[in-house]
Every structure is written in structure tokens, then in C-alpha cells.
N, C-alpha and C. Protein backbone atom coordinates (compact mmCIF):
# COMPACT_ATOMS: atom_id res chain seq x y z
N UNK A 1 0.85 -1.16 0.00
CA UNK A 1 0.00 0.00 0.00
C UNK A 1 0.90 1.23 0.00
N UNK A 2 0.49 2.07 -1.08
CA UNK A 2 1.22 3.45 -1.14
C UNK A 2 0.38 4.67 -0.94
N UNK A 3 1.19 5.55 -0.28
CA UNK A 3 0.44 6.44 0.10
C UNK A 3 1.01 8.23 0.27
N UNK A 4 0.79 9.38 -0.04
CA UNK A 4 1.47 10.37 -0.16
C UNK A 4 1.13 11.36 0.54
N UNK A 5 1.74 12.31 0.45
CA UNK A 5 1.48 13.17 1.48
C UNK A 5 0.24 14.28 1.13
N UNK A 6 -0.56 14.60 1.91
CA UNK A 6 -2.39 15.04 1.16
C UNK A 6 -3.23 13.87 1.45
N UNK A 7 -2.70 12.48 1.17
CA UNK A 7 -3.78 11.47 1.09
C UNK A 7 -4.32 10.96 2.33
N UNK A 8 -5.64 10.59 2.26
CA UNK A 8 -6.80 9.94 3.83
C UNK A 8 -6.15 9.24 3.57
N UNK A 9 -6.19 8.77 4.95
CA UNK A 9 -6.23 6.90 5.47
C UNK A 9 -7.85 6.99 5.98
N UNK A 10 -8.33 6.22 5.59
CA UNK A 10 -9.25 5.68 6.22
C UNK A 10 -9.38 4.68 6.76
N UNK A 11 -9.53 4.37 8.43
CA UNK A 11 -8.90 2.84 9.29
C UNK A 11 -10.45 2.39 9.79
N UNK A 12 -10.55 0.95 9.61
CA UNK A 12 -11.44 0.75 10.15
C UNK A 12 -11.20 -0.26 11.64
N UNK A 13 -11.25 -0.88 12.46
CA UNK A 13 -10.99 -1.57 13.29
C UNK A 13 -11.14 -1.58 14.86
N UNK A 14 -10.61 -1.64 16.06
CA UNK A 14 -10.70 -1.27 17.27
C UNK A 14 -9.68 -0.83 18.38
N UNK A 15 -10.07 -0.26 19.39
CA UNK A 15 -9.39 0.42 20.11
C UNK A 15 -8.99 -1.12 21.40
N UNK A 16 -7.58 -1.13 22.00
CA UNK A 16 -7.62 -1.73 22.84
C UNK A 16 -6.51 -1.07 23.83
N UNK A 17 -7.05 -1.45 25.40
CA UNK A 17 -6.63 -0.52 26.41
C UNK A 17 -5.40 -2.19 27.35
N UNK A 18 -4.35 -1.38 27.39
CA UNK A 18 -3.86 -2.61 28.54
C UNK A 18 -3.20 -1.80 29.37
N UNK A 19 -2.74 -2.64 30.25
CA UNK A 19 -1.75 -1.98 31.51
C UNK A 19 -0.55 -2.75 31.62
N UNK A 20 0.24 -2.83 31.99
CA UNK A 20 1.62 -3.65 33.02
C UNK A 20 2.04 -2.59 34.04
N UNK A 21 3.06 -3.56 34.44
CA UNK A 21 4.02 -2.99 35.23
C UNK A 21 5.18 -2.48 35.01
N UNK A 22 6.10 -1.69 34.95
CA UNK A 22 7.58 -1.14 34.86
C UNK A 22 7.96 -0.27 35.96
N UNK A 23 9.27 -0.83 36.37
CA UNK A 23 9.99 -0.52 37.47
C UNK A 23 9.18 -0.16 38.74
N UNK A 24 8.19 -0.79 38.69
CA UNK A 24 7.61 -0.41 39.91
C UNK A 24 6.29 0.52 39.66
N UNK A 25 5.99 0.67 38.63
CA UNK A 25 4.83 1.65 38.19
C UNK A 25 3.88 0.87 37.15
N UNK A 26 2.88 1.32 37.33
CA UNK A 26 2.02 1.48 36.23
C UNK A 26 2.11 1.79 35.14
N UNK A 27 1.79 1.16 33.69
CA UNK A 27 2.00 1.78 32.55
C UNK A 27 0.78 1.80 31.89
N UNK A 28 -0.31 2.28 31.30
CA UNK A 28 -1.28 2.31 30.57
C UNK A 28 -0.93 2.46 29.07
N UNK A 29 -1.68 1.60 27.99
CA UNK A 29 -1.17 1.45 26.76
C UNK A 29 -2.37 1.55 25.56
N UNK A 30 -2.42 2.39 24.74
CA UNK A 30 -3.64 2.54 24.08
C UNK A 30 -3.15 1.84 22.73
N UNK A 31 -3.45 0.87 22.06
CA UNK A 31 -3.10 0.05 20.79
C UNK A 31 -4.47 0.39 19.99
N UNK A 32 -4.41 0.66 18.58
CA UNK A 32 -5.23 1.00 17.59
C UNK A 32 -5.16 -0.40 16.68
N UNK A 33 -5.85 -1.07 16.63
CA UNK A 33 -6.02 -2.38 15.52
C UNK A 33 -6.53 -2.12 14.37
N UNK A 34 -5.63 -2.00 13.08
CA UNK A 34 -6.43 -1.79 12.46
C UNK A 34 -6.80 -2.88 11.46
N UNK A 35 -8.23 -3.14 11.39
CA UNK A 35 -8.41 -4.41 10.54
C UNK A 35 -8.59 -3.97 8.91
N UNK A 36 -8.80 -3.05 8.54
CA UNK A 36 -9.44 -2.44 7.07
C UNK A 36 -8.42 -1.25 7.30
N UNK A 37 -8.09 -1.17 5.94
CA UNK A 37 -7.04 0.47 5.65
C UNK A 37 -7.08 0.72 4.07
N UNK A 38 -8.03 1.65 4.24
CA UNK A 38 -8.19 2.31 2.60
C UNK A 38 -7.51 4.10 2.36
N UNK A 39 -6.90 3.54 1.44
CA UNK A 39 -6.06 5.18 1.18
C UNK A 39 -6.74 5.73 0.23
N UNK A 40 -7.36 7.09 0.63
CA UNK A 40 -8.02 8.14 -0.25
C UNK A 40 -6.66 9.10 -0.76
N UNK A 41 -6.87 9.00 -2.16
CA UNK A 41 -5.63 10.30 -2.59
C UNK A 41 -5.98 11.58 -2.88
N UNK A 42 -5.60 12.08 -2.44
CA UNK A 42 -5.52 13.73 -2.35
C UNK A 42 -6.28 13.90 -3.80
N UNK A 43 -6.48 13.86 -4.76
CA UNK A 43 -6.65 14.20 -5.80
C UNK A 43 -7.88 13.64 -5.84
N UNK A 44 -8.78 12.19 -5.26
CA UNK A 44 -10.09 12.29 -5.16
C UNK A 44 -11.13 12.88 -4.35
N UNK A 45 -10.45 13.75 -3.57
CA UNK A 45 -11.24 14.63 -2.18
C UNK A 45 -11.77 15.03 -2.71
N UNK A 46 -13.18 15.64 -2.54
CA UNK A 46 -14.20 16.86 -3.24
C UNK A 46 -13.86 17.70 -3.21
N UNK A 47 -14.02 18.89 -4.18
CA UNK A 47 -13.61 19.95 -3.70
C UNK A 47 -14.03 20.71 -2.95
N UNK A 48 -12.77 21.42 -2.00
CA UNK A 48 -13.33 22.61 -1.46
C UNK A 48 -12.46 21.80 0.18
N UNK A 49 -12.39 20.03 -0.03
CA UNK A 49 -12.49 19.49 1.29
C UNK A 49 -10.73 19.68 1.80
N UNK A 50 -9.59 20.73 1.07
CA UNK A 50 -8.70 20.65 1.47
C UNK A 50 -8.92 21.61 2.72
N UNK A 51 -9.89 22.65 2.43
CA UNK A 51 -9.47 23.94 3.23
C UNK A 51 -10.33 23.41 5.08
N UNK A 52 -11.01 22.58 4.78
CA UNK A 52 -12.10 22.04 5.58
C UNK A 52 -11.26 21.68 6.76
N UNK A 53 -10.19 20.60 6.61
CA UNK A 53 -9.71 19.94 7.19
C UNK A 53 -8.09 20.97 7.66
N UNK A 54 -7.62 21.50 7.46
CA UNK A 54 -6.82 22.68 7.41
C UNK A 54 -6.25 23.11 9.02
N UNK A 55 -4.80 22.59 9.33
CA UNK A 55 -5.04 22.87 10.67
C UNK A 55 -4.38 24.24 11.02
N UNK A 56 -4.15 24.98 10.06
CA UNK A 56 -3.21 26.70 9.98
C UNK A 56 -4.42 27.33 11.02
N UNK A 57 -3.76 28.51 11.64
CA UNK A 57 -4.81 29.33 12.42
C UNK A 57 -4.95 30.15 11.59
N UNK A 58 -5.92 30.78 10.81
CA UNK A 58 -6.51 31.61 9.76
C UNK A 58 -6.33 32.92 10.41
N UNK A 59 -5.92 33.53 9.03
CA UNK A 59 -5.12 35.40 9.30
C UNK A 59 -6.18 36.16 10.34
């Protein structure tokens, strides 16, 4: 799977939560599974949907 810079991922799958131990502490661990992964390319977005998603703070 190839993929560029502009292009969705679209993930489909589930979230899973674990814990252990290290050195004496607690560690909490968030793992993303992803079972389905479809790449949208920049060039099939609708238009208009670059500015949508846009994370610049506007002038």
C-alpha cells in the first residue's frame, strides 16, 4: 500500500486498552487495531475538502 502526502487513510478496526508494570509503576497502553485500511488520494477529495480539514490558524 502506497500512500502520499495530502492522502486519507481511512482505518477501520478497534481500540484496545492494557496496563503492566515497569519498574515499579504502572503503565497504561492505548493500541489502535487496524483491521481495514483504505487510502483516499488527495486528488479524489471533493472539492473545497482541502481547506475544511486545514489545521493553519486563519489570518
Amino acid at each position: 500500500m502506497r500512500y502520499g502526502k495530502s492522502d486519507l487513510l481511512h482505518l477501520a478496526g478497534r481500540i484496545r486498552q492494557n496496563s503492566y508494570e515497569k519498574s515499579g509503576e504502572r503503565v497504561h497502553t492505548v493500541d489502535l487495531i487496524a483491521e481495514r485500511v483504505r487510502v483516499i488520494p488527495a486528488h479524489d477529495w471533493p472539492k473545497g475538502h482541502e481547506d475544511q480539514d486545514d489545521d493553519r490558524p486563519e489570518d
